[in-house]
N, C-alpha and C. Protein backbone atom coordinates (compact mmCIF):
# COMPACT_ATOMS: atom_id res chain seq x y z
N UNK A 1 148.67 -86.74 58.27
CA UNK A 1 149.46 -87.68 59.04
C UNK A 1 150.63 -86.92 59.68
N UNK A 2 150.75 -87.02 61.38
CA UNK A 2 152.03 -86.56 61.47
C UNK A 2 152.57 -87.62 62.22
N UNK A 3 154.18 -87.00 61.74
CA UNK A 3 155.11 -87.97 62.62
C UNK A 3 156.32 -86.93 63.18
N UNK A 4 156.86 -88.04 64.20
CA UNK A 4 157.95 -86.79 65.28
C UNK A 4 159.33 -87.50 64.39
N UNK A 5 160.44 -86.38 64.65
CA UNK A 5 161.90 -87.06 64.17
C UNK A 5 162.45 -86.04 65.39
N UNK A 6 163.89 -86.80 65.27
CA UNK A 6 164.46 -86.33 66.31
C UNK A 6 165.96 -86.22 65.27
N UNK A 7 166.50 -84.40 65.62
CA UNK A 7 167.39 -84.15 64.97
C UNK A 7 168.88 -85.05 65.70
N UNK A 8 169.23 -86.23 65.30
CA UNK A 8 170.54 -86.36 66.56
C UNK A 8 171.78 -85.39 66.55
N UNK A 9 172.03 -84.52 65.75
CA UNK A 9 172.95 -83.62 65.73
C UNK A 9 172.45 -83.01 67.24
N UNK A 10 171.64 -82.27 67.46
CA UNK A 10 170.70 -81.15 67.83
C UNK A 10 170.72 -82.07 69.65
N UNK A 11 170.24 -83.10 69.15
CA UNK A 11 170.12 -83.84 70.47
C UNK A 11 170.73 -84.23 71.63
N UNK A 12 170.57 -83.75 72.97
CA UNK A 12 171.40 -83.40 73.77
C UNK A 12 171.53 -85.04 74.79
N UNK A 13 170.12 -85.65 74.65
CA UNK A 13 169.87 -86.88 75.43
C UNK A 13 169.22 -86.51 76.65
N UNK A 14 168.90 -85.50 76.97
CA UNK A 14 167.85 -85.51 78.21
C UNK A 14 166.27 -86.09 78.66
N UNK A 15 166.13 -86.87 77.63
CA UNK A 15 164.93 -87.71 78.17
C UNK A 15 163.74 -87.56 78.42
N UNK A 16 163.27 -85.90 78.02
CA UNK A 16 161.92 -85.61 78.51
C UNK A 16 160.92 -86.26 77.79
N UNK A 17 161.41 -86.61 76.43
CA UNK A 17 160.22 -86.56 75.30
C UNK A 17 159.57 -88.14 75.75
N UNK A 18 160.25 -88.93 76.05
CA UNK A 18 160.51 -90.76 76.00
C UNK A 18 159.71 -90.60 77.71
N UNK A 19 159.20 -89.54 78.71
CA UNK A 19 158.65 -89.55 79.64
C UNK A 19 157.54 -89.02 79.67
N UNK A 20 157.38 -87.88 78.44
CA UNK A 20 156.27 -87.32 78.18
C UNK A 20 155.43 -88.21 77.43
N UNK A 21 155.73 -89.46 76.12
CA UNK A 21 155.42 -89.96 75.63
C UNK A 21 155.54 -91.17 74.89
N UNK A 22 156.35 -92.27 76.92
CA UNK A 22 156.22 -93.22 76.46
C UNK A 22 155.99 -94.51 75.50
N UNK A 23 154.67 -93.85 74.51
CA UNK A 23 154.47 -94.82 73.89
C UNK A 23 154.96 -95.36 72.55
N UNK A 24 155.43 -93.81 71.71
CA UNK A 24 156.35 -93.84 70.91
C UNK A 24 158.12 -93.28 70.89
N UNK A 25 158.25 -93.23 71.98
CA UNK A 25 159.56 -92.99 72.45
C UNK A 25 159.89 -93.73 73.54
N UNK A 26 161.27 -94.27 73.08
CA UNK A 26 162.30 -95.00 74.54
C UNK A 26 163.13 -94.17 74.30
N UNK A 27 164.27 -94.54 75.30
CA UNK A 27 165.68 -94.23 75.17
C UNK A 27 166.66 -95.24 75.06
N UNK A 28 167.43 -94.95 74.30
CA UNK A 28 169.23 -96.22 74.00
C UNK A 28 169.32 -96.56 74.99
N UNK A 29 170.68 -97.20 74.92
CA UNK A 29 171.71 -97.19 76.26
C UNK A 29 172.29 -96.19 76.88
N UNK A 30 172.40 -95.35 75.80
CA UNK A 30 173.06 -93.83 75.97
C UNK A 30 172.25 -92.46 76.59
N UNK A 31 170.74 -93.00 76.41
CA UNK A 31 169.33 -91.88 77.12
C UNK A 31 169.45 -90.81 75.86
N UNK A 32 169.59 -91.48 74.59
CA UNK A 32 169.14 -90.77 73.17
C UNK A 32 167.95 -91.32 73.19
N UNK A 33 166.73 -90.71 72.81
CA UNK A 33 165.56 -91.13 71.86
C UNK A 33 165.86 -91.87 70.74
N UNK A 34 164.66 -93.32 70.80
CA UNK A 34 164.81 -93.93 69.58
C UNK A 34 163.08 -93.47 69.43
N UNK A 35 162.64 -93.05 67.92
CA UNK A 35 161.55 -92.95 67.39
C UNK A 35 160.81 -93.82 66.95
N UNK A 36 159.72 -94.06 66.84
CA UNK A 36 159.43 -95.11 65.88
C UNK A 36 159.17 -94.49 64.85
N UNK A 37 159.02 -94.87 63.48
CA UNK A 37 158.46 -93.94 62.01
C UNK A 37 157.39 -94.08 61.91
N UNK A 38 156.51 -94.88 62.73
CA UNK A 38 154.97 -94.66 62.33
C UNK A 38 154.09 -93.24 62.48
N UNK A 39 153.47 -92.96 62.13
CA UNK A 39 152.27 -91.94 62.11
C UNK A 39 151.79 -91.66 63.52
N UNK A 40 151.72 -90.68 64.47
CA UNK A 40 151.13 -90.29 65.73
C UNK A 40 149.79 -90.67 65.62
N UNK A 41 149.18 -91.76 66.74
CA UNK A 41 148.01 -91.74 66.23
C UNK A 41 146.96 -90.53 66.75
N UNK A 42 146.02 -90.13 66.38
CA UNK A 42 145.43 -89.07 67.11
C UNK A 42 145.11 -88.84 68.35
N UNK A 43 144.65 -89.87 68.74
CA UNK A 43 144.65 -89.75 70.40
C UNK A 43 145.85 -89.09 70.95
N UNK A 44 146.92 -89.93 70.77
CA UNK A 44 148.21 -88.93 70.64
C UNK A 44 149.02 -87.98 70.64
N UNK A 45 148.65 -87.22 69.80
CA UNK A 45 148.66 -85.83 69.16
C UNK A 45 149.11 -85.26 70.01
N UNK A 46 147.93 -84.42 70.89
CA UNK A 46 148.48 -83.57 71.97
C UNK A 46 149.79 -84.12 73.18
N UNK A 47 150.19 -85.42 73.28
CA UNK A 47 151.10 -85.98 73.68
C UNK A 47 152.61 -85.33 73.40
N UNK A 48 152.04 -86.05 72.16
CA UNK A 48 153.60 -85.39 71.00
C UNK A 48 153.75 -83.70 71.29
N UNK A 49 153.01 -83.53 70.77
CA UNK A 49 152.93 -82.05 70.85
C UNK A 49 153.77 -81.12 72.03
N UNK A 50 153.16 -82.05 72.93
CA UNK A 50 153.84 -81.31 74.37
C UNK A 50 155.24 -81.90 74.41
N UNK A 51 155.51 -83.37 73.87
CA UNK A 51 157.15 -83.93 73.71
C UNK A 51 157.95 -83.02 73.20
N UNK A 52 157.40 -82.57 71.90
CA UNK A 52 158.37 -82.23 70.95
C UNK A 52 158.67 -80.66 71.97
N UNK A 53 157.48 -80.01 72.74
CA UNK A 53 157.67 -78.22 73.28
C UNK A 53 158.13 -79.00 73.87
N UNK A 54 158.70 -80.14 74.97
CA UNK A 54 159.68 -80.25 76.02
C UNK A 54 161.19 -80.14 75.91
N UNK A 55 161.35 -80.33 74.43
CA UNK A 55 162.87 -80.64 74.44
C UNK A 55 163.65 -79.41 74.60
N UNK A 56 164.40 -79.29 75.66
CA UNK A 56 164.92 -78.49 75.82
C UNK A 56 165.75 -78.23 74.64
N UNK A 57 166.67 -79.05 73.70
CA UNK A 57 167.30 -78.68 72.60
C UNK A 57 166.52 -78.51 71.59
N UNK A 58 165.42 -78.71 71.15
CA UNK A 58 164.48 -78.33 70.29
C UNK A 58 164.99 -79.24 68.92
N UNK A 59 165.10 -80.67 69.49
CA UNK A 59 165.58 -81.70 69.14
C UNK A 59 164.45 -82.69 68.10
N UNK A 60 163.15 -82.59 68.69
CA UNK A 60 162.36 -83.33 68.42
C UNK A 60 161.18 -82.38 68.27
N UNK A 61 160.57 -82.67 66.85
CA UNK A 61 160.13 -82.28 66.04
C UNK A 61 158.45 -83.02 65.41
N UNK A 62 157.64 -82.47 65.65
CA UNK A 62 156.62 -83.46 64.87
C UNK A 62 155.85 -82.73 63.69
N UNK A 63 155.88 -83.49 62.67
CA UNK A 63 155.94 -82.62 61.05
C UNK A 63 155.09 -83.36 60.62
N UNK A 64 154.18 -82.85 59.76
CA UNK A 64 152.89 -83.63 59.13
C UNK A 64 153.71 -83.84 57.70
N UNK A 65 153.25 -85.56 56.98
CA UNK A 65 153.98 -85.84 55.98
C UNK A 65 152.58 -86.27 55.15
């Protein structure tokens, strides 16, 4: 099972991940990522994957639990 987190220390708010992968990422009011905690579903995967290599701050993370 993996899932993405997003470090907010780390997090700068630039928005790529929530454009790369709409479906489990929005953005606040502020254009922070909100995550959801569910499991990436597989179809997915390669989605995330490319979210998490977008972040320019290396903010968002997807970790098998």
């Amino acid at each position: 099972m993996n899932r993405l987190t997003v470090d907010p220390i780390a997090c700068r708010g630039h928005g790529l991940c929530a454009e790369v992968l709409p479906e489990l990422i929005t953005l606040d009011e502020w254009g922070y990522p909100v995550v959801r905690g569910e499991a990436v579903p597989p179809p997915l995967l390669p989605e995330a994957r490319r979210a998490a290599g977008a972040c320019p701050a290396l903010a968002l993370r997807l970790r098998k639990s």
